[in-house]
Protein backbone atom coordinates (compact mmCIF):
# COMPACT_ATOMS: atom_id res chain seq x y z
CA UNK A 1 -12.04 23.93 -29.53
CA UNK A 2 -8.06 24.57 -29.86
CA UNK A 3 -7.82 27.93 -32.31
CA UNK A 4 -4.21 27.39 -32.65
CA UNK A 5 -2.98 24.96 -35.40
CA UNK A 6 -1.10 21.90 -33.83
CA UNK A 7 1.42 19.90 -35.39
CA UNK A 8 -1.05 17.24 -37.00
CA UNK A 9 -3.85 19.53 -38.18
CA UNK A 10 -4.79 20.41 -41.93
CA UNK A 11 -1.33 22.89 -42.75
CA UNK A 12 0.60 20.23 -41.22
CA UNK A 13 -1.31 17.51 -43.88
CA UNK A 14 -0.87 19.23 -46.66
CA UNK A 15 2.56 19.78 -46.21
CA UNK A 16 5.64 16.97 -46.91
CA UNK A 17 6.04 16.11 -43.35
CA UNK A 18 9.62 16.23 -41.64
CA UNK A 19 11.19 16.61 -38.30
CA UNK A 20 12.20 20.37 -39.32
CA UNK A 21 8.55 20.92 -40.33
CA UNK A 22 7.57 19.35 -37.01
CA UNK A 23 9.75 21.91 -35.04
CA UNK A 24 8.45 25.01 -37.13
CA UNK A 25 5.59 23.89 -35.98
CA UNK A 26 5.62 22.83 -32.64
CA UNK A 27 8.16 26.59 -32.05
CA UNK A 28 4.74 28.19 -33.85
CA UNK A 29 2.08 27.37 -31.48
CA UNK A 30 3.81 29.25 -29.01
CA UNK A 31 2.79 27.40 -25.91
CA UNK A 32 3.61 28.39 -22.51
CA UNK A 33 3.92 25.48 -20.89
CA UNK A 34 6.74 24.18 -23.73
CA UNK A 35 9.95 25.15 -23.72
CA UNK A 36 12.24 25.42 -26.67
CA UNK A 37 14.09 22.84 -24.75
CA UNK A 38 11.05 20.58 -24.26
CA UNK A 39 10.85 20.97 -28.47
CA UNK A 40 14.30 19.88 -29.71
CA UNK A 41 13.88 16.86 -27.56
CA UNK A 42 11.06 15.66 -28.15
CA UNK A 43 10.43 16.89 -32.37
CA UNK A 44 11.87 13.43 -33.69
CA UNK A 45 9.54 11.67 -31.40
CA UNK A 46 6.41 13.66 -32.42
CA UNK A 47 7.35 13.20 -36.06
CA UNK A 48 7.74 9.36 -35.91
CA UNK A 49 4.11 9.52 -34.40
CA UNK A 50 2.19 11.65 -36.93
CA UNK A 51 4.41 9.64 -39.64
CA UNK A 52 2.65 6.12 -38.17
CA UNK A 53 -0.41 7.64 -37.47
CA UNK A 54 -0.86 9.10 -41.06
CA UNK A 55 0.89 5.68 -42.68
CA UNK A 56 -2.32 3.45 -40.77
CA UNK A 57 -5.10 6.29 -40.75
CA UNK A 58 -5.26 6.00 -37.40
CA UNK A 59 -7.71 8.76 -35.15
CA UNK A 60 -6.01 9.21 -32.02
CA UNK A 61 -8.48 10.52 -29.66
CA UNK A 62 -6.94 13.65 -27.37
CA UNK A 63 -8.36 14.12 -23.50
CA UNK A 64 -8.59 18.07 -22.58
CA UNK A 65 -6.49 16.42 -20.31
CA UNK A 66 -3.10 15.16 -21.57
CA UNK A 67 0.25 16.97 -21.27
CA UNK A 68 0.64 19.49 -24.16
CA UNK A 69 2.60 17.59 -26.49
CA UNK A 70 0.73 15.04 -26.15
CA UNK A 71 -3.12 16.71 -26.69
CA UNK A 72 -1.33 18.19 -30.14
CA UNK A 73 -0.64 15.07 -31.41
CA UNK A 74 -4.88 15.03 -32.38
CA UNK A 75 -6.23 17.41 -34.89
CA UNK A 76 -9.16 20.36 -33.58
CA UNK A 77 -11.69 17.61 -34.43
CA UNK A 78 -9.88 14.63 -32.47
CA UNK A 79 -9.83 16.97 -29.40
CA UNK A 80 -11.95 17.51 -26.35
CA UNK A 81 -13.83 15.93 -23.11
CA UNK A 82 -15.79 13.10 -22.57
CA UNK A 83 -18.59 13.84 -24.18
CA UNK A 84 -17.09 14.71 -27.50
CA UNK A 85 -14.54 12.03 -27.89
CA UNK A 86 -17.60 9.62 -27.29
CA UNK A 87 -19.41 11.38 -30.35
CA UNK A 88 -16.16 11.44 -32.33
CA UNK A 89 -15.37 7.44 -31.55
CA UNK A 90 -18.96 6.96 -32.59
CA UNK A 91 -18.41 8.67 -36.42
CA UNK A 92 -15.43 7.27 -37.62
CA UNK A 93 -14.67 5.28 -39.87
CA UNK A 94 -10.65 4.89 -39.35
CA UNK A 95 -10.02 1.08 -38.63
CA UNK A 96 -7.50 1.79 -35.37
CA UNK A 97 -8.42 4.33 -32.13
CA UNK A 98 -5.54 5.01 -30.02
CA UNK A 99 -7.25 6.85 -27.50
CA UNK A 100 -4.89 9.07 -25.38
CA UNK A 101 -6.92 9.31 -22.04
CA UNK A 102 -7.73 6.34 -19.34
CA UNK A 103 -8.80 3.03 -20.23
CA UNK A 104 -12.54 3.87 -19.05
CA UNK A 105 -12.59 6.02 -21.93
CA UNK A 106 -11.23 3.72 -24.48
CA UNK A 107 -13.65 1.36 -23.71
CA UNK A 108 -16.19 4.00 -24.79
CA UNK A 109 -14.70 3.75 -28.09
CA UNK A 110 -14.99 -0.24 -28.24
CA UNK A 111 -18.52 -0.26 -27.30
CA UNK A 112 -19.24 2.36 -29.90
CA UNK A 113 -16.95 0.66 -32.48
CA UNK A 114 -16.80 -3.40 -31.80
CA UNK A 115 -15.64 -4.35 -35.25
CA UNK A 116 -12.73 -1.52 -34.98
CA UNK A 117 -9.08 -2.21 -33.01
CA UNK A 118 -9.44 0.41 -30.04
CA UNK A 119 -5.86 1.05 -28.77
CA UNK A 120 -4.53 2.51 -25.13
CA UNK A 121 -0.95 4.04 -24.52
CA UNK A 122 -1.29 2.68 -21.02
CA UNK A 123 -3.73 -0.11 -19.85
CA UNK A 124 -2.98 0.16 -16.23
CA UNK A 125 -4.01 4.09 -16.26
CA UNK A 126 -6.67 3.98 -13.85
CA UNK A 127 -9.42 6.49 -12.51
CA UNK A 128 -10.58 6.99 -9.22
CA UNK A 129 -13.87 7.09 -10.35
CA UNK A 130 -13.88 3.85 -12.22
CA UNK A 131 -11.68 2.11 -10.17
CA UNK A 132 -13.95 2.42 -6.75
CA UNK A 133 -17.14 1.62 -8.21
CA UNK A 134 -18.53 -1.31 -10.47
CA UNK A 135 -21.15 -3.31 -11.92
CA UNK A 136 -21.98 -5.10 -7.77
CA UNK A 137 -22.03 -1.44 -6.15
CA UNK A 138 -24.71 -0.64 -9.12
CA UNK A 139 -26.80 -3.21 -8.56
CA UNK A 140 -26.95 -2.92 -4.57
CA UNK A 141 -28.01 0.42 -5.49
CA UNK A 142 -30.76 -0.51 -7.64
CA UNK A 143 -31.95 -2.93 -5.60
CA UNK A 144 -32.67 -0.43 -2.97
CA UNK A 145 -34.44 2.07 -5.15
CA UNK A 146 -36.46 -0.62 -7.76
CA UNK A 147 -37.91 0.79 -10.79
CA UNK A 148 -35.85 4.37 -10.52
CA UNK A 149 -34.21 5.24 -13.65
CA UNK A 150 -29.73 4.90 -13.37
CA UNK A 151 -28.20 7.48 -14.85
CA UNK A 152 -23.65 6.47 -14.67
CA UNK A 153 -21.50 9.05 -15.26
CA UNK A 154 -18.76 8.00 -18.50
CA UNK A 155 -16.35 7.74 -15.81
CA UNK A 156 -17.21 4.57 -15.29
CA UNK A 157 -16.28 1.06 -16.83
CA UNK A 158 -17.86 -1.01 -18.98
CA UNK A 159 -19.84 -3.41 -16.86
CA UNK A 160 -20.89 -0.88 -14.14
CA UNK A 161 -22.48 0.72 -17.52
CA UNK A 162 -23.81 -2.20 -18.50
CA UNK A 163 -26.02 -2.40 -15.19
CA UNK A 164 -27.41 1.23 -16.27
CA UNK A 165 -30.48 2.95 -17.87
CA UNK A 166 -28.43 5.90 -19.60
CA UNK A 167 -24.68 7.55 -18.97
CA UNK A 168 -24.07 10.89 -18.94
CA UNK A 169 -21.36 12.90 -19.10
CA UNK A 170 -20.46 16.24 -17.12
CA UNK A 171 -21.53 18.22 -20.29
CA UNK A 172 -25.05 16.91 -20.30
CA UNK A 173 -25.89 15.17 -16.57
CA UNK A 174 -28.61 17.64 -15.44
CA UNK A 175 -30.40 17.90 -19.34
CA UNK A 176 -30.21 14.40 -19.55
CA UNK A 177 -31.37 13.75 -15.87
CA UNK A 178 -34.53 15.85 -16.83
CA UNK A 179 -35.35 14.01 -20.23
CA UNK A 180 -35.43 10.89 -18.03
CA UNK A 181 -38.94 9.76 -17.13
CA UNK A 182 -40.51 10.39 -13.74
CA UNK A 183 -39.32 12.44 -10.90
CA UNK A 184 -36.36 10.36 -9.96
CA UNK A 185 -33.26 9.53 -10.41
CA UNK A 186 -30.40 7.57 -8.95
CA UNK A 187 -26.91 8.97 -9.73
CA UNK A 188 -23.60 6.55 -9.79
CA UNK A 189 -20.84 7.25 -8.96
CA UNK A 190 -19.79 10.47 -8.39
CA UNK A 191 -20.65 11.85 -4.66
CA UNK A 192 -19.91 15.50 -4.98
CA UNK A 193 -21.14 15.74 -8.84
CA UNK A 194 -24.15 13.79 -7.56
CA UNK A 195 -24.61 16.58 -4.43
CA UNK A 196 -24.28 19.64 -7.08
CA UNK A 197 -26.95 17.67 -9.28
CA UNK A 198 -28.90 17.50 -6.85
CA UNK A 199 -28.94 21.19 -5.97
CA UNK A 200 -28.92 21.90 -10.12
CA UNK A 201 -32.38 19.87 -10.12
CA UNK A 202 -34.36 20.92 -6.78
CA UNK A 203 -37.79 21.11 -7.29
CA UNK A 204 -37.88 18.73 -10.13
CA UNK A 205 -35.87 15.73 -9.87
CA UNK A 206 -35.13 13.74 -6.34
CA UNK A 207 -31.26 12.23 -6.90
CA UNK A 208 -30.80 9.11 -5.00
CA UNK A 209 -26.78 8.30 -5.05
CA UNK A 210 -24.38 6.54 -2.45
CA UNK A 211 -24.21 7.75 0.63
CA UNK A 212 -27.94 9.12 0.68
CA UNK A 213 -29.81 7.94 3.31
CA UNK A 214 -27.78 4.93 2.36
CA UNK A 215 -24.74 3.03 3.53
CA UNK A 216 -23.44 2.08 0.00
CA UNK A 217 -20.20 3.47 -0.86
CA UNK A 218 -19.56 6.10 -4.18
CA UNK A 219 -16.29 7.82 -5.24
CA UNK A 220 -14.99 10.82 -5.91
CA UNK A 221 -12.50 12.44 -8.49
CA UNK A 222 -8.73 12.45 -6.52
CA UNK A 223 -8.22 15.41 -8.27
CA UNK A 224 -11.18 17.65 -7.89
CA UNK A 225 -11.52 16.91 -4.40
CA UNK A 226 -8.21 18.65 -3.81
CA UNK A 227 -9.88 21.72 -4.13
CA UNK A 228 -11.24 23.34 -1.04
CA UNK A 229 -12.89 26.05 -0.32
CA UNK A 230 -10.14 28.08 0.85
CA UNK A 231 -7.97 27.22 -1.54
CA UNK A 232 -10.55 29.32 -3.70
CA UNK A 233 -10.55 31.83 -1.28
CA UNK A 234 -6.60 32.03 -1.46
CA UNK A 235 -6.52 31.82 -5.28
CA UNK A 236 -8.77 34.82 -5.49
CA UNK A 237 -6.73 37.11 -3.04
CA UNK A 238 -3.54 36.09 -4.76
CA UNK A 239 -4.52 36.08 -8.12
CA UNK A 240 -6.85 39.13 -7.54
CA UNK A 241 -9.68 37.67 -8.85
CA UNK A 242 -12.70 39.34 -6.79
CA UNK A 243 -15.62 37.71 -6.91
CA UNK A 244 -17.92 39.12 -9.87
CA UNK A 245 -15.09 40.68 -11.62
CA UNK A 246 -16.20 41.96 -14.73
CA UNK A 247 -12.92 40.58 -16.82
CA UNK A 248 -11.97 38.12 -14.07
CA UNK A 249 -13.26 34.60 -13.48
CA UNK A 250 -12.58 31.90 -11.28
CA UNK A 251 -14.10 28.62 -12.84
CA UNK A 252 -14.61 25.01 -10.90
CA UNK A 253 -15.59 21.60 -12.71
CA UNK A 254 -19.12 20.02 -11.95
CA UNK A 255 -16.83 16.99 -10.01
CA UNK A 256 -15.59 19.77 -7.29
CA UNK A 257 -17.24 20.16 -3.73
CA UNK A 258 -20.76 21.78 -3.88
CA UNK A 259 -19.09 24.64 -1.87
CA UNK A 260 -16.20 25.10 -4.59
CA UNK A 261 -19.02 25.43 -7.06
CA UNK A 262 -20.91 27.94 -4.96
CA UNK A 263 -17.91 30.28 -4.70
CA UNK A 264 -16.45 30.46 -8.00
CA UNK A 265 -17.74 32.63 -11.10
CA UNK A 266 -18.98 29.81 -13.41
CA UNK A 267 -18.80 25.96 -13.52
CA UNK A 268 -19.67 23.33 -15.50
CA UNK A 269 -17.90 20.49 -18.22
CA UNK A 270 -14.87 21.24 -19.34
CA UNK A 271 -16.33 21.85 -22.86
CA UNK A 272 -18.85 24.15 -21.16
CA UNK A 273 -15.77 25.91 -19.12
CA UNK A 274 -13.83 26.30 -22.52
CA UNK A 275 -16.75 27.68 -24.30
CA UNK A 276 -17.43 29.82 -21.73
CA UNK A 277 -13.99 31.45 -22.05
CA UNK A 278 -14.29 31.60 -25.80
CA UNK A 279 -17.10 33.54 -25.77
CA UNK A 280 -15.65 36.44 -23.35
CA UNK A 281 -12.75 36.52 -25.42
CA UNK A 282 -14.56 37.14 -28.49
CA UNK A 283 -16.31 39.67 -26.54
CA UNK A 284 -12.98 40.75 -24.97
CA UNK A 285 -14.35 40.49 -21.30
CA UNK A 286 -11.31 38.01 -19.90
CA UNK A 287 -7.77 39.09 -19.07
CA UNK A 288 -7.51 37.04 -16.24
CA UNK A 289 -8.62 33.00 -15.11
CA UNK A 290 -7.78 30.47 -12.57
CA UNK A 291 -9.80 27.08 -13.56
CA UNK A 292 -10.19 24.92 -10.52
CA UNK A 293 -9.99 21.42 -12.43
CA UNK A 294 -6.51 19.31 -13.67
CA UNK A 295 -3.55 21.56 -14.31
CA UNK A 296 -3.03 20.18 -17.86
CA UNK A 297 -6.17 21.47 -18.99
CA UNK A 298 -5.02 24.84 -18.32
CA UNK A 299 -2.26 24.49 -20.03
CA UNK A 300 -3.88 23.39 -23.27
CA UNK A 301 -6.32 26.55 -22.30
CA UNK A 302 -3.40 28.23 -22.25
CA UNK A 303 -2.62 28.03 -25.66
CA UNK A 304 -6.03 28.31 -27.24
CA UNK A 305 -6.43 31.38 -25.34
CA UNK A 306 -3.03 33.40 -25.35
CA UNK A 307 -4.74 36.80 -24.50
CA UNK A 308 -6.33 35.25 -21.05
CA UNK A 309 -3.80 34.92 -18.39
CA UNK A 310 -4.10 31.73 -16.71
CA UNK A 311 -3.25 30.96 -12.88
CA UNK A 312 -2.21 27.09 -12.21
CA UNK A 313 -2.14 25.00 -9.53
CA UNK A 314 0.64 23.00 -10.89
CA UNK A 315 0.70 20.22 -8.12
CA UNK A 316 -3.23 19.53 -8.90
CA UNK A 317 -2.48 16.46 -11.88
CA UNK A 318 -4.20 13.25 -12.54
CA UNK A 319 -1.41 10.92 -12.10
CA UNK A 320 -3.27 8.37 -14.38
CA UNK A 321 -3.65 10.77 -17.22
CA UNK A 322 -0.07 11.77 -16.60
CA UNK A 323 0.90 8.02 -17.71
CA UNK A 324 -0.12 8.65 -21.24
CA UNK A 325 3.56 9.81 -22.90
CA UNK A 326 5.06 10.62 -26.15
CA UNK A 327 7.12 7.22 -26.04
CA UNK A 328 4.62 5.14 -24.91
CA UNK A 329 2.19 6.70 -28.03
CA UNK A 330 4.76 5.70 -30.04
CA UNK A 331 5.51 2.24 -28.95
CA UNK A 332 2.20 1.51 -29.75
CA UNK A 333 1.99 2.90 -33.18
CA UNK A 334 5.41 0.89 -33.62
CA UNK A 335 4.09 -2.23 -32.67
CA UNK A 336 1.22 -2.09 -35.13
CA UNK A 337 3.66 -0.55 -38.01
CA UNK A 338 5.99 -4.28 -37.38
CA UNK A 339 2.60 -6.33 -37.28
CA UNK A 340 3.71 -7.34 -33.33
CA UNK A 341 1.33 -8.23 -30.95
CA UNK A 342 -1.23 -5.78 -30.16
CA UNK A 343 -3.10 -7.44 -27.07
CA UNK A 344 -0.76 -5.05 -24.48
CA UNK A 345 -1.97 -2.36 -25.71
CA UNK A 346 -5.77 -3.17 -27.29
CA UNK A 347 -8.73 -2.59 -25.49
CA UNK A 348 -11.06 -5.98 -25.72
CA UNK A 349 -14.44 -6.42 -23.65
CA UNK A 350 -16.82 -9.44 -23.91
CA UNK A 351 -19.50 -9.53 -26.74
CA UNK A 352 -22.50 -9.42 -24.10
CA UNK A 353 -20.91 -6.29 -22.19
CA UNK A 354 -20.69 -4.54 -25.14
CA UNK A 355 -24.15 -5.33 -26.36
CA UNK A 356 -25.39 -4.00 -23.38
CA UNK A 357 -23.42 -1.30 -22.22
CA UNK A 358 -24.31 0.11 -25.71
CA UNK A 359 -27.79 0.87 -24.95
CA UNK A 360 -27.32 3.23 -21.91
CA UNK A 361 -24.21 5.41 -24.12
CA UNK A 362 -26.49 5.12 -27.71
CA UNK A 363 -29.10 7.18 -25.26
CA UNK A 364 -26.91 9.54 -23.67
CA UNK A 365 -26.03 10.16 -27.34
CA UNK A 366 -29.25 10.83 -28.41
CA UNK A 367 -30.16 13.00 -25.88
CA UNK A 368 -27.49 15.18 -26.87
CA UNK A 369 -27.18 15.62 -30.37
């Protein structure tokens, strides 16, 4: 998705690769979110990554929504959400993943690739998501609705997966929902994504999820729920973004409040937001956005999209995702380069989790290729 060459991708490989080559660079993507001050110090650190990462052919897997610096570490095809970094893990053929996201995520990769070391910058990056909802809360759930179909969201871990029919991602939850068979389905674990399914499927899917005529508990995304309604409301009459603008568009991700996604312009995935903006630009119908998701994501927008002028909430961050740093990449790519331990920073699940969380993320795979 990123138009703009980053420090790792093809001109950078086929060029001798120095810290002065780094900065050229780094000073030509133009970002703006990174400062020339932000470049000179942090240029040597950036180099001694794509140095190790070349040296051990590793694919390091970028999240939409790391910091800048780190999201260019990954080339174009190493970028992206969910859904595409699942596809991505599930083609390689690169013995080591570091994956630069959560831990949920990384465990993607393992399931997809058992025989391969997966790698984390930071185990202890959590997810609200994940974190508030396992493999007990699914099966409460499915006891009380036997025989309907469990469709996870990939923001879950590895055993709540396990417990599933098929995952889904934000990119595909309602065409997956309505391959499924019959005329139900219960979502996990995402309340307000689950509410907005819902209302994406009336009239031909009934979504059971927690909460529903239920006293099980769900979660929601700590940074999606930050945005309210009038925070929309305020973000158009200060951005001046009217509602239906023909060149200006407020989006919101499928994890916001159903009334966030009633009120702005467009929602959906990430990927779907980002393509979304790609194709007005191309048609040169965007000068001005304000995307109602994680900050960082607007800043990588930001520099794939240099004509669009973005709006920020800059306070709105994912304070797990915001874990993931330069050094710690790089302390991790050092350890394997001196043949240390790698158990702090490798992602390991049990043999029978991965055998049967696989089934559930093989399907959602399927479904969408």
């Amino acid at each position: 998705m990123n138009s703009q060459p980053t420090v790792s991708q093809d001109n950078m490989n086929s060029t001798e690769l120095s810290i002065e080559s780094v900065k050229k660079e780094l000073y030509k993507r133009n970002h703006p979110s990174v400062t020339p001050i932000d470049i000179e110090a942090h240029a040597e650190t950036v180099y001694q990554i794509l140095k190790l990462k070349k040296k051990h052919n590793v694919v390091m897997l970028g999240h939409n929504y790391m910091e800048p610096l780190v999201f260019g570490l990954s080339t174009k095809n190493e970028q992206g959400d969910s859904l595409a970094l699942s596809m991505h893990a599930a083609k390689t053929d690169a013995p080591y993943i570091l994956f630069n996201g959560v831990p949920f995520m990384a465990e993607t990769a393992k399931i997809l690739n058992p025989s391969k070391t997966v790698l984390a910058a930071d185990k202890t990056a959590g997810c609200s998501l994940a974190d508030n909802f396992g493999a007990e809360e699914v099966r409460k759930l499915k006891a009380l609705y036997p025989g309907v179909p469990v469709m996870i969201y990939i923001n879950s871990y590895a055993d709540a997966k396990a417990e599933s029919d098929i995952c889904c991602t934000s990119a595909n939850a309602a065409h997956i929902a309505r391959e499924m068979p019959g005329d139900e389905i219960l979502f996990v674990p995402d309340i307000f994504f689950a509410e907005n399914l819902e209302e994406e499927l009336r009239g031909t899917k009934t979504v059971f999820f927690p909460g529903k005529g239920n006293r099980e508990k769900g979660a929601v995304c700590e940074v999606h729920e930050k945005f309210l309604l009038s925070d929309l409301l305020a973000i158009r009459g200060s951005f001046d973004i009217p509602k239906g603008h023909p060149t200006r568009v407020l989006y919101a991700h499928w994890e916001c409040r159903p009334e966030v996604l009633q009120e702005a312009d467009f929602y959906g995935s990430t990927s779907q937001i980002g393509q979304d903006i790609a194709k007005r630009v191309e048609e040169d119908r965007l000068e001005r956005a304000f995307v109602a998701s994680e900050c960082e994501l607007t800043s990588n927008l930001g520099q794939e999209f240099p004509t669009v002028q973005f709006s920020t909430a800059c306070s709105v961050r994912c304070s797990h995702m915001a874990k993931v740093t330069l050094d710690k990449v790089l302390n991790v790519l050092q350890a394997l380069d001196k043949g240390d331990d790698l158990s702090p920073h490798e992602v390991t699940l049990m043999p029978e989790v991965i055998e049967r969380a696989r089934t559930p993320i093989e399907r959602m795979l399927e479904l969408s290729a």
